[in-house]
N, C-alpha and C. Protein backbone atom coordinates (compact mmCIF):
# COMPACT_ATOMS: atom_id res chain seq x y z
N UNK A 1 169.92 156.39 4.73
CA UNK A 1 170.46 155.04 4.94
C UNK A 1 169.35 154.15 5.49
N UNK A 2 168.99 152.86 4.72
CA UNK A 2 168.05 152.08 5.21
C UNK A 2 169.13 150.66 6.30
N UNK A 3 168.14 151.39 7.58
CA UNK A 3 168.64 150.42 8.97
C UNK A 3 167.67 149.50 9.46
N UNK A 4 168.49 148.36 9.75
CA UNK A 4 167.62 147.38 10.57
C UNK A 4 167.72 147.41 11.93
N UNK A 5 166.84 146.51 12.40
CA UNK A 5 166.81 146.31 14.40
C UNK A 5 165.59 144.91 14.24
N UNK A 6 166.56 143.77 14.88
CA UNK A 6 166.18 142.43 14.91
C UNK A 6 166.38 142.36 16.51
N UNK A 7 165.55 141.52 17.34
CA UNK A 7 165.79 140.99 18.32
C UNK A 7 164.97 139.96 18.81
N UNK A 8 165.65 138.68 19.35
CA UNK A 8 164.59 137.66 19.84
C UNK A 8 164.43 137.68 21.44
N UNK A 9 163.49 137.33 22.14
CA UNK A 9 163.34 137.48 23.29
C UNK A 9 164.50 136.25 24.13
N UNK A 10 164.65 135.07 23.74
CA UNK A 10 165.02 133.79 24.26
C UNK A 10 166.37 133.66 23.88
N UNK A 11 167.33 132.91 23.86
CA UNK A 11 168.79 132.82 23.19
C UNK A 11 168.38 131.79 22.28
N UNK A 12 167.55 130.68 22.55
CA UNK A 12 166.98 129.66 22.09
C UNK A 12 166.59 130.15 20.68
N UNK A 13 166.08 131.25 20.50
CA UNK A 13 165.31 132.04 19.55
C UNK A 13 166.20 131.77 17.84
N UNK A 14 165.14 131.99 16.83
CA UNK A 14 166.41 132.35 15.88
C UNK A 14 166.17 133.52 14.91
N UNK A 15 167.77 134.55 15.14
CA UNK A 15 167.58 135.92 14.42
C UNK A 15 167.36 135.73 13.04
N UNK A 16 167.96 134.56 12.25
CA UNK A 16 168.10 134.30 10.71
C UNK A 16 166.93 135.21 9.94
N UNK A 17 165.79 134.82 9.95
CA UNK A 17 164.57 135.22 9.83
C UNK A 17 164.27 136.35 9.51
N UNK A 18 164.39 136.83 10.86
CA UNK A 18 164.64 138.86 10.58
C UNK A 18 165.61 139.16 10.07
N UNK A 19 166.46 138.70 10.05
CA UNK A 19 168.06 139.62 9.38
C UNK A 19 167.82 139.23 7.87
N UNK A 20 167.47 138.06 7.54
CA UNK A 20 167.26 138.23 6.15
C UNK A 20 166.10 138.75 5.28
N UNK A 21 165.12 139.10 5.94
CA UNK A 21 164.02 140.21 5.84
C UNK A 21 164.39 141.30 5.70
N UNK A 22 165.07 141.82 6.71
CA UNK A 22 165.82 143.38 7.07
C UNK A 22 166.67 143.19 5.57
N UNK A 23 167.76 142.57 5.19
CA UNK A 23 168.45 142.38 4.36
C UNK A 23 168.00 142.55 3.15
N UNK A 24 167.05 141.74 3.22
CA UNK A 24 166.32 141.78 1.25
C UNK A 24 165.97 143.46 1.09
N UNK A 25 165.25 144.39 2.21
CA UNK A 25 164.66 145.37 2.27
C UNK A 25 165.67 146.34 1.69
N UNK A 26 166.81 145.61 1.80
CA UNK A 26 167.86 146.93 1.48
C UNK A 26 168.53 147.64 2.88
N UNK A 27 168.70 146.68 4.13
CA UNK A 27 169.27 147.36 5.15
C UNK A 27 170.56 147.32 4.76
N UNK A 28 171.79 148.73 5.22
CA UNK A 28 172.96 148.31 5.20
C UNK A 28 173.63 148.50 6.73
N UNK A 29 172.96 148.17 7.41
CA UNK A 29 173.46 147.98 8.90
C UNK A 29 172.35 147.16 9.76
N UNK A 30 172.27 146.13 10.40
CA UNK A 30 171.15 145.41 11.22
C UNK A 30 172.15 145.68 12.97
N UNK A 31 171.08 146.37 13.46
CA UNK A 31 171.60 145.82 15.12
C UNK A 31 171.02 144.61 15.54
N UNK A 32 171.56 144.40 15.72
CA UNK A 32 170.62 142.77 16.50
C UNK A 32 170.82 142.90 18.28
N UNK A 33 170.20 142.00 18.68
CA UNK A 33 170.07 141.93 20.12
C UNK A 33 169.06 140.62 20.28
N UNK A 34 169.50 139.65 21.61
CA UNK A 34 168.71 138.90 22.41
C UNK A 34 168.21 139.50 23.80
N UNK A 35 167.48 139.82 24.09
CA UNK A 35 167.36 140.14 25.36
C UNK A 35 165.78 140.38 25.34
N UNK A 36 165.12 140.11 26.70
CA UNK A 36 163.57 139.63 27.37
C UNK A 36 163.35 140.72 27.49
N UNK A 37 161.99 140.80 28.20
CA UNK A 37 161.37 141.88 29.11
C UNK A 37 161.06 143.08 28.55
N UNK A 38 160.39 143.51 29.38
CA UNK A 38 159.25 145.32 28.68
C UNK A 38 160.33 146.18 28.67
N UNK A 39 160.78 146.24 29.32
CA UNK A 39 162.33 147.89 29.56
C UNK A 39 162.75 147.76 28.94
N UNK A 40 163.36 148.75 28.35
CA UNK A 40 164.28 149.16 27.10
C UNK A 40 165.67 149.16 27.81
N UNK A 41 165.87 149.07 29.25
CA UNK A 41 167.26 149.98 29.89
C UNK A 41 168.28 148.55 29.64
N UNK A 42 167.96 147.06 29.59
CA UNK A 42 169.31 146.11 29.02
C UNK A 42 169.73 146.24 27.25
N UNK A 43 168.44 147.04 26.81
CA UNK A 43 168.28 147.05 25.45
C UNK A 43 169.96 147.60 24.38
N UNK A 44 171.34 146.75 24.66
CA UNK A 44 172.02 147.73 24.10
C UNK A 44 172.25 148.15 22.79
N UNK A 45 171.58 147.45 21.89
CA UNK A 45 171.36 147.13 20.68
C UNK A 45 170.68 148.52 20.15
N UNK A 46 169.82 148.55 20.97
CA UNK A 46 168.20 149.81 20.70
C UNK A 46 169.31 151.03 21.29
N UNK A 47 169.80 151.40 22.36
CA UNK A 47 170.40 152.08 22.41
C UNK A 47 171.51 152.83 21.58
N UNK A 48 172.00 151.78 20.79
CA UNK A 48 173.33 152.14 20.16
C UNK A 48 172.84 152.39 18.24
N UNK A 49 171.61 151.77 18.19
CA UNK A 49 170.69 152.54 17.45
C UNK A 49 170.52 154.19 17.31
N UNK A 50 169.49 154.17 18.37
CA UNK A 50 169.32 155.69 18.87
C UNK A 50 170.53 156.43 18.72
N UNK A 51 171.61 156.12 19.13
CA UNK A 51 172.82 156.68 19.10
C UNK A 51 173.29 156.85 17.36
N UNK A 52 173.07 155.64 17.00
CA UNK A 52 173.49 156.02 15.27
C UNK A 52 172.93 156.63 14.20
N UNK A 53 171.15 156.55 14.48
CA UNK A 53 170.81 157.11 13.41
C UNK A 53 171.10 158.48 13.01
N UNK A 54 170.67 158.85 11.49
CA UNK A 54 170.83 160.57 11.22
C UNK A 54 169.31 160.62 10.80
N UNK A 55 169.21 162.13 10.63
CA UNK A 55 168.03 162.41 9.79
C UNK A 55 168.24 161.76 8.60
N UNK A 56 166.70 161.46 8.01
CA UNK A 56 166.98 160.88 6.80
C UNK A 56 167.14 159.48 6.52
N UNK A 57 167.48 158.77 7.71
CA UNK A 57 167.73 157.15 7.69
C UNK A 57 166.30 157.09 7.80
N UNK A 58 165.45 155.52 7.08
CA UNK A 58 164.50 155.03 7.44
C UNK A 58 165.33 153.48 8.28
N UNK A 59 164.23 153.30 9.53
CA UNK A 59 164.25 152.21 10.65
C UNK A 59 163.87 151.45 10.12
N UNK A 60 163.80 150.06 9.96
CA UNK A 60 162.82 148.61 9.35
C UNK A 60 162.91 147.91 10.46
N UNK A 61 162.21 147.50 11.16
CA UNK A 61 161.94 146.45 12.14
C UNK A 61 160.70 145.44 11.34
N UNK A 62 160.74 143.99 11.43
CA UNK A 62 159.89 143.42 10.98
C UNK A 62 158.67 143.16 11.64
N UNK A 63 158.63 143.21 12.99
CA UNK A 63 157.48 143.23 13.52
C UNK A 63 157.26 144.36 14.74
N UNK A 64 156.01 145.04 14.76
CA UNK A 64 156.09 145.84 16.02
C UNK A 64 156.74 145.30 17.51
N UNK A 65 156.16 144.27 17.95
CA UNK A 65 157.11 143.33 19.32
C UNK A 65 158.50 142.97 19.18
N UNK A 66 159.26 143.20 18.46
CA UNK A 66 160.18 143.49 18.02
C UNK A 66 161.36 144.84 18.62
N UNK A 67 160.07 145.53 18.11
CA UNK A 67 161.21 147.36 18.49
C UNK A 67 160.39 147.25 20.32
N UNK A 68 158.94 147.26 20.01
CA UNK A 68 158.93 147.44 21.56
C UNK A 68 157.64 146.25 22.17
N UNK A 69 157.73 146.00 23.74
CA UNK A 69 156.46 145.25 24.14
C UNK A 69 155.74 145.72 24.93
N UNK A 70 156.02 146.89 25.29
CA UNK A 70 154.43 147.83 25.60
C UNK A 70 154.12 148.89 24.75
N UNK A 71 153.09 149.61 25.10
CA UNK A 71 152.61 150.52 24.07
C UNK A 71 152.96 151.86 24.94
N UNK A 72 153.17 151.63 26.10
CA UNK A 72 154.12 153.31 26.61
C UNK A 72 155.47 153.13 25.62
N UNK A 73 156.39 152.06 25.49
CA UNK A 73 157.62 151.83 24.58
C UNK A 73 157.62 152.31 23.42
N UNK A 74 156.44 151.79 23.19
CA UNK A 74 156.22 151.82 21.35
C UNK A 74 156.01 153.08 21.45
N UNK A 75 155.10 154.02 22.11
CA UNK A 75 154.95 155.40 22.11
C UNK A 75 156.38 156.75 22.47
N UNK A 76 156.94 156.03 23.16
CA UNK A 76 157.86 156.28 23.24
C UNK A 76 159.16 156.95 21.96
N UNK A 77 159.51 155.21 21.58
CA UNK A 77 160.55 155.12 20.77
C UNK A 77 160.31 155.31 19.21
N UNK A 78 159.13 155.50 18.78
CA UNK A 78 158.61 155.69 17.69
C UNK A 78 158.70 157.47 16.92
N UNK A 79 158.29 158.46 18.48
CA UNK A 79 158.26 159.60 18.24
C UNK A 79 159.66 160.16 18.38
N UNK A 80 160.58 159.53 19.14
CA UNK A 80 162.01 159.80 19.29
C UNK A 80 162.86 159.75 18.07
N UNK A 81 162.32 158.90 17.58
CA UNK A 81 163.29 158.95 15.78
C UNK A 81 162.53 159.15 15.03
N UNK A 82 161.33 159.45 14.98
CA UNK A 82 160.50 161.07 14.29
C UNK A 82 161.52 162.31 14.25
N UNK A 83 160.78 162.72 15.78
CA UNK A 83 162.06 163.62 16.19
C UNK A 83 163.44 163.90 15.49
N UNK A 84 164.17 162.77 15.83
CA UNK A 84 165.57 163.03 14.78
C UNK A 84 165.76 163.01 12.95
N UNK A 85 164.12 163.13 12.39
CA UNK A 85 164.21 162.70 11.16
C UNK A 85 164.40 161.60 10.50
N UNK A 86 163.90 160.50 11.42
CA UNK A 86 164.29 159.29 10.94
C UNK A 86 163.23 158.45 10.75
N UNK A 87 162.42 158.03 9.46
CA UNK A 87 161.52 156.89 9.39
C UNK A 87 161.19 155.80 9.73
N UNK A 88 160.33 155.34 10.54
CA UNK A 88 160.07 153.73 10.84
C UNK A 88 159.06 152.93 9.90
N UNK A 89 159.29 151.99 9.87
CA UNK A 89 158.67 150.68 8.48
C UNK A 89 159.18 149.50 9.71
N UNK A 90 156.94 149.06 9.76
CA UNK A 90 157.12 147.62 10.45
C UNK A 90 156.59 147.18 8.95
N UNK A 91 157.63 146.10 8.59
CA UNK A 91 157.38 145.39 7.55
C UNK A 91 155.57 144.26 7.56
N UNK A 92 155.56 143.53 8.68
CA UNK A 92 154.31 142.69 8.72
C UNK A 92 153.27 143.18 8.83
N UNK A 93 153.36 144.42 9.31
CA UNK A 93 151.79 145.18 9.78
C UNK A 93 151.72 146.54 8.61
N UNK A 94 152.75 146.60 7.51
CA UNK A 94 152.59 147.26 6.70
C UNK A 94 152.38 148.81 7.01
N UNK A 95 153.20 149.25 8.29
CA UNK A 95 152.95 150.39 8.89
C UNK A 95 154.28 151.48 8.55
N UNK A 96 154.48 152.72 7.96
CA UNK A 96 155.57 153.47 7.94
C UNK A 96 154.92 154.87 8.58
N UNK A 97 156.05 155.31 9.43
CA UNK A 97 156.28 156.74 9.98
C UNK A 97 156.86 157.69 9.83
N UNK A 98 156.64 158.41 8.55
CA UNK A 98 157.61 159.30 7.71
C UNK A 98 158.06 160.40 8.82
N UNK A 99 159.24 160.57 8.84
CA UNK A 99 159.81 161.20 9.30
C UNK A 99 159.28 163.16 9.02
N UNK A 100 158.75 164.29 10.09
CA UNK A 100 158.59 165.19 9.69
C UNK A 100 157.27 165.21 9.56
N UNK A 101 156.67 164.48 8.94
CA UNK A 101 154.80 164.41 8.33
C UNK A 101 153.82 163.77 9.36
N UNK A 102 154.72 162.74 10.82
CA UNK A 102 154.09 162.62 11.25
C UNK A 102 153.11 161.52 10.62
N UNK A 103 152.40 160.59 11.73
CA UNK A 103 151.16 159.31 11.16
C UNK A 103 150.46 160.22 10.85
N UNK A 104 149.15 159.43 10.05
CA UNK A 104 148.30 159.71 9.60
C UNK A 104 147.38 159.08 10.23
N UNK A 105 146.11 159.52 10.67
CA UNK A 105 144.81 159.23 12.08
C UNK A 105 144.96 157.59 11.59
N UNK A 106 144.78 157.30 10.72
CA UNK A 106 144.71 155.39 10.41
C UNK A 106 145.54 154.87 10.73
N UNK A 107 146.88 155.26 10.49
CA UNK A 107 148.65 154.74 10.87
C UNK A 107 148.73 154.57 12.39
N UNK A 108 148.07 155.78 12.64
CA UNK A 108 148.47 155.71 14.01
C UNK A 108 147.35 155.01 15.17
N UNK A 109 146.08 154.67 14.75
CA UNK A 109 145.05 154.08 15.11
C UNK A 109 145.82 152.65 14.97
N UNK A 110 145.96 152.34 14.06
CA UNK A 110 146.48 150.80 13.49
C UNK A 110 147.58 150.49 14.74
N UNK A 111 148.54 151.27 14.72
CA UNK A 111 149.97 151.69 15.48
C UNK A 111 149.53 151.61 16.79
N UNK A 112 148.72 151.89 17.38
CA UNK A 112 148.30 151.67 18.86
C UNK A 112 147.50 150.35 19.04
N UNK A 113 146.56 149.95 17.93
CA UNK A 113 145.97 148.87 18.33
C UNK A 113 147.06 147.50 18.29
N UNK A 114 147.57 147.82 16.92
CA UNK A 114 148.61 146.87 16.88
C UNK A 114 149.77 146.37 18.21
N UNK A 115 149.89 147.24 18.60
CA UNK A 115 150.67 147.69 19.54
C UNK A 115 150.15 147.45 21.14
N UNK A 116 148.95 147.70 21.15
CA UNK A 116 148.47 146.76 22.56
C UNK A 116 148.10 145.27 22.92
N UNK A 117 147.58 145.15 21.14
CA UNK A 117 147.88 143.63 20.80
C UNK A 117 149.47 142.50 20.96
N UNK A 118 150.05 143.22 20.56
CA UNK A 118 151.17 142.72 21.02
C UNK A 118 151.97 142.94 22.80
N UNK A 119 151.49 143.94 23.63
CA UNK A 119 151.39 144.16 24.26
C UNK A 119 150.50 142.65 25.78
N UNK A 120 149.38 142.56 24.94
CA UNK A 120 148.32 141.50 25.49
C UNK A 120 148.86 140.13 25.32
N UNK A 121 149.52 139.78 23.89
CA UNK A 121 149.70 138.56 23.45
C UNK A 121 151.00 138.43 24.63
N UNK A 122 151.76 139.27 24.92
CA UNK A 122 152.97 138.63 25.81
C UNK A 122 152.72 138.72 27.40
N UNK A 123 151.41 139.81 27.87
CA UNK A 123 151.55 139.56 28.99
C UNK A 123 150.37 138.20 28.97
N UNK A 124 149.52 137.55 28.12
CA UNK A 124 149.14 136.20 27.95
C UNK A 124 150.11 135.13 28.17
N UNK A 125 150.86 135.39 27.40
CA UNK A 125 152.00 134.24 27.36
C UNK A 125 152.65 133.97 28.78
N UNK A 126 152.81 135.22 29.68
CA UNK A 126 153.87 135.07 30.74
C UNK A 126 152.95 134.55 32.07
N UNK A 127 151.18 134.88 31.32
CA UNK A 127 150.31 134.34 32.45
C UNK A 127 150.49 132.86 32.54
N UNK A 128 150.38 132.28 31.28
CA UNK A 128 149.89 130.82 30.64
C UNK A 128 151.03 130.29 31.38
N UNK A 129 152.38 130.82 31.18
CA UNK A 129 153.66 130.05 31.44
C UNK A 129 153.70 130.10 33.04
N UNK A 130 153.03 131.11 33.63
CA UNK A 130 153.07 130.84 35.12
C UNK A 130 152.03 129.73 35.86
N UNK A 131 150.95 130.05 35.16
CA UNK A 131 149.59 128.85 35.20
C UNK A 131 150.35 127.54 35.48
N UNK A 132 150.89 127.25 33.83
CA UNK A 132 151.69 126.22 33.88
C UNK A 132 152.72 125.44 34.62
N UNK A 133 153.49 126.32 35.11
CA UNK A 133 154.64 126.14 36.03
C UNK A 133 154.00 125.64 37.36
N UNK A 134 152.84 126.56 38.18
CA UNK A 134 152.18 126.87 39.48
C UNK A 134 151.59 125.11 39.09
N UNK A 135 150.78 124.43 38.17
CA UNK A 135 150.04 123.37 37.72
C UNK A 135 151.14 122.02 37.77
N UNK A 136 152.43 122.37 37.16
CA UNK A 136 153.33 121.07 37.46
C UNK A 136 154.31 121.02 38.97
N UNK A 137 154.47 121.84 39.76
CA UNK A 137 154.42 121.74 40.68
C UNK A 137 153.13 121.44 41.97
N UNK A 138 152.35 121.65 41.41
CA UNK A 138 151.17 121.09 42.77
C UNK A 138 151.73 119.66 41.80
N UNK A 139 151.20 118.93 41.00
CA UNK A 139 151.25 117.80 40.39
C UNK A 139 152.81 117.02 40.89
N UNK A 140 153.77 117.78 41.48
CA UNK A 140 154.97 117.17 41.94
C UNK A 140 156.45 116.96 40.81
N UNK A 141 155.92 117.89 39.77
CA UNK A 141 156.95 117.56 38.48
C UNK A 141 158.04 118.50 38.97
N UNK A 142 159.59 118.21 38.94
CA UNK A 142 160.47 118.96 38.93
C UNK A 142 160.35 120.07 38.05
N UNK A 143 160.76 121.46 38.62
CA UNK A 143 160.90 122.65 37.35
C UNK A 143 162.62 122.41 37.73
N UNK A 144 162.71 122.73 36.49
CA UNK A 144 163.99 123.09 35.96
C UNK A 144 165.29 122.30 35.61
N UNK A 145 166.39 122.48 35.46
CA UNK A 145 167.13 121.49 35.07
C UNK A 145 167.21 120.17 35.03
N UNK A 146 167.03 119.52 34.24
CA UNK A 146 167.39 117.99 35.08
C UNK A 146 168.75 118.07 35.77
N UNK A 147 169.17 117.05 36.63
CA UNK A 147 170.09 116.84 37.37
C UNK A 147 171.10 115.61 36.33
N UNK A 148 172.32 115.96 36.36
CA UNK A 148 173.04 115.70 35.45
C UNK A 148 173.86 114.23 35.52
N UNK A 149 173.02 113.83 37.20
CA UNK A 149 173.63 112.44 37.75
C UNK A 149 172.49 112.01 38.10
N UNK A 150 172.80 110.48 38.48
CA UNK A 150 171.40 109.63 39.19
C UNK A 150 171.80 109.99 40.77
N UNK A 151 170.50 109.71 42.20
CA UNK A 151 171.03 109.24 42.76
C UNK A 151 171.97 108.24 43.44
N UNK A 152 171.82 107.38 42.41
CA UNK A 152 173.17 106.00 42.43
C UNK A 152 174.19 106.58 42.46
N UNK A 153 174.44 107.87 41.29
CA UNK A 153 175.82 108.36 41.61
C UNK A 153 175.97 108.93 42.21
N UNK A 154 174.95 109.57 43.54
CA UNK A 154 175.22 110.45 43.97
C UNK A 154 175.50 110.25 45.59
N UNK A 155 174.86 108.88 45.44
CA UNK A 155 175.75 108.04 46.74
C UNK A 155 176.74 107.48 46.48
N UNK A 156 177.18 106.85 45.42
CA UNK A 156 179.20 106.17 45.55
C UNK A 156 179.70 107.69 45.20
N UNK A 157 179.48 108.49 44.77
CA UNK A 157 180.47 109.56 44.75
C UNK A 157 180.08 110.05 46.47
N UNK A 158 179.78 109.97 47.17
CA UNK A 158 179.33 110.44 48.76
C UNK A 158 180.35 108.89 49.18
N UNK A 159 180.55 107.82 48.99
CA UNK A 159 181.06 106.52 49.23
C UNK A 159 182.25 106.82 49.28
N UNK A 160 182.71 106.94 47.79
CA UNK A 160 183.98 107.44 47.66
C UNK A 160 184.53 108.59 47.94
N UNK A 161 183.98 109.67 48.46
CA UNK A 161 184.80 110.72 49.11
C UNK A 161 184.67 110.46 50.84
N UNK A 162 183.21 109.64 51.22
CA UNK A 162 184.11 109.20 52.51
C UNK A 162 185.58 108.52 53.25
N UNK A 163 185.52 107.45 51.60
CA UNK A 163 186.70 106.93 52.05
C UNK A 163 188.01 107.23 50.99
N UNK A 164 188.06 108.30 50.94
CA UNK A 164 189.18 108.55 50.45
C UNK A 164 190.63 108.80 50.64
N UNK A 165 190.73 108.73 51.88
CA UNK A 165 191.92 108.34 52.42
C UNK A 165 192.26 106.69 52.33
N UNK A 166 191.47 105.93 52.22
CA UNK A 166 192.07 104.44 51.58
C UNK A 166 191.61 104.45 49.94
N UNK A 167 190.95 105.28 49.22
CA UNK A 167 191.14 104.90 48.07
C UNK A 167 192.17 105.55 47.21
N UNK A 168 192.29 106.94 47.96
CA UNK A 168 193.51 107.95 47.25
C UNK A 168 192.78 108.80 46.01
N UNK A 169 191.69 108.71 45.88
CA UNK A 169 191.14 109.74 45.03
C UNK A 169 191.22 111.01 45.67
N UNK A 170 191.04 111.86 44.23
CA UNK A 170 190.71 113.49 44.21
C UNK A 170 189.40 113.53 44.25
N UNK A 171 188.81 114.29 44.66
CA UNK A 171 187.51 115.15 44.68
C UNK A 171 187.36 115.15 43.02
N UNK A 172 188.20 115.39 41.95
CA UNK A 172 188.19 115.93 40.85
C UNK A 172 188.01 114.06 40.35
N UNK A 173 188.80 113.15 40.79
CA UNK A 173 188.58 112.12 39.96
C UNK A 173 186.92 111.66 40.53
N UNK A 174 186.63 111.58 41.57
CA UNK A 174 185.45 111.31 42.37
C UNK A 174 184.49 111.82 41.22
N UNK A 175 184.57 112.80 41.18
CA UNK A 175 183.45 113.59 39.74
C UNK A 175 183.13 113.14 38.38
N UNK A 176 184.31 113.04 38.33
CA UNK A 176 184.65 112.66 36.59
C UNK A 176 184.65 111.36 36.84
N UNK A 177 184.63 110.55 37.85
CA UNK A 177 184.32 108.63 37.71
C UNK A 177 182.83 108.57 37.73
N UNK A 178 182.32 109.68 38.60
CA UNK A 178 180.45 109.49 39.06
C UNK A 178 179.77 110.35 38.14
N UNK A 179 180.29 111.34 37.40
CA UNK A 179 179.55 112.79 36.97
C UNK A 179 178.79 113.35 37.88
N UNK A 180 179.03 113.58 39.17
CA UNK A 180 178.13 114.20 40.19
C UNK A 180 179.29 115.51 39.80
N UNK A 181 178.75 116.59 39.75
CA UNK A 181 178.81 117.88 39.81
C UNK A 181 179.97 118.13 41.50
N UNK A 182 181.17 118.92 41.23
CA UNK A 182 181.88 119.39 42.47
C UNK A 182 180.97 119.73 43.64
N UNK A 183 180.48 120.74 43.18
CA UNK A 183 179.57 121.65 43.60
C UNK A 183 178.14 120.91 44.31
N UNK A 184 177.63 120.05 43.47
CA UNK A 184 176.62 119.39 44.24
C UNK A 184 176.90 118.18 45.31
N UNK A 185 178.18 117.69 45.05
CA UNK A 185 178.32 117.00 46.22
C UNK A 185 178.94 117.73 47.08
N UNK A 186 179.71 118.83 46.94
CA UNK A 186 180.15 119.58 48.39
C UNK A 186 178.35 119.50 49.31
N UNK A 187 177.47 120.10 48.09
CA UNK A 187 175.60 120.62 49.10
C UNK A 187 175.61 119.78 49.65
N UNK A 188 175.52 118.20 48.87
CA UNK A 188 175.02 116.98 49.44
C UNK A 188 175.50 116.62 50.93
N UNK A 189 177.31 117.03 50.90
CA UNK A 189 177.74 116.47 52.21
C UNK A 189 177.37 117.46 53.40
N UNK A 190 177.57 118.74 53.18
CA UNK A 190 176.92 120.01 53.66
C UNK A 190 175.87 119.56 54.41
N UNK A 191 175.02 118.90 53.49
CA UNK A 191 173.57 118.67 54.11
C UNK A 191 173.57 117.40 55.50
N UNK A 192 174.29 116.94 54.92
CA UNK A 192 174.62 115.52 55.70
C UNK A 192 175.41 115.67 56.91
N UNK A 193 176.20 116.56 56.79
CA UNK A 193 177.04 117.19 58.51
C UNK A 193 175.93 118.00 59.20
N UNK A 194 176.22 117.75 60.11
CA UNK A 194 175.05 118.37 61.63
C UNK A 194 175.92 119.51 61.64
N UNK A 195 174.90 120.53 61.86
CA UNK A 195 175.52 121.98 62.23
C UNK A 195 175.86 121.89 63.95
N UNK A 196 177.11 122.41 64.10
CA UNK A 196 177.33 122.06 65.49
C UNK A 196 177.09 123.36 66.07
């Protein structure tokens, strides 16, 4: 049985791509999965893999960073469905692991370099993105969400829940008149009461 295994690192990401790669190849089952990081242990996709194949199935993943992002992983999960008789085919790097026969000194030369390369390219990426982050904060740029109100609204909604015993609002209309977040004006007033 020819099986697929697609996964993007981001949610942002898009699987289309691989699944219809995997697809043309002749997969008749794709696991898919979103999920980050070097460990395999959130991996439930890869797991439930492992769990399905038989001898005899060939694996298709389209790219090595894909099945794994270190090369202990890749070393790993590669010889494990050897082991069970099961073939791997990275489609882009033109690499297969016949099940039983074992790589061949080039396959598997290729298979490690490939494999630390991809390895390098992401712990690059997670440097660059910290560089980056560490660079717009000295510079004073907010990280992360924007805030979903102005401060304008975030004083008449503080206005209007002071005086809400003469205006007769809810907390809930207070929100939905200002769009200040429940939650952020409870912090705001929080912040604003003296701890006694």
């Amino acid at each position: 049985m020819k099986i697929g295994y697609a996964r993007v690192s981001t949610v942002g990401q898009d699987l289309d791509t691989q699944e219809r790669l995997l697809t043309e190849e002749g997969c008749e089952k794709i696991f898919v999965e979103k999920v980050t990081g070097t460990s395999t242990a959130p991996r439930k996709a890869l797991q439930q893999l492992l769990d399905h194949v038989r001898e005899g199935d060939t694996l298709y993943v389209t790219k090595i960073d894909r099945l794994a992002r270190s090369i202990i992983d890749l070393n790993k999960i590669v010889p494990e469905l050897n082991e069970k008789g099961v073939s791997v085919v990275f489609l882009k790097e033109s690499l297969h692991f016949k099940a039983g026969n074992g790589a061949d000194s080039i396959n598997t030369l290729l298979f490690n370099i490939l494999g630390s390369f991809a390895q390098f390219e992401r712990d690059m990426i997670v440097e660059r993105t910290s560089e980056g982050r560490e660079r717009a904060k000295k510079a004073g740029k907010h990280m992360g969400r924007k805030a979903g109100h102005s401060e304008k609204e975030l004083r008449k909604a503080i206005d209007l829940y002071s005086s809400r015993a003469d205006n007769g609002m809810s907390v809930a209309d207070i929100c939905k008149l200002t769009g200040v977040k429940r939650a952020t004006l409870y912090a705001k007033l929080k912040q604003q009461t003296p701890a006694e």
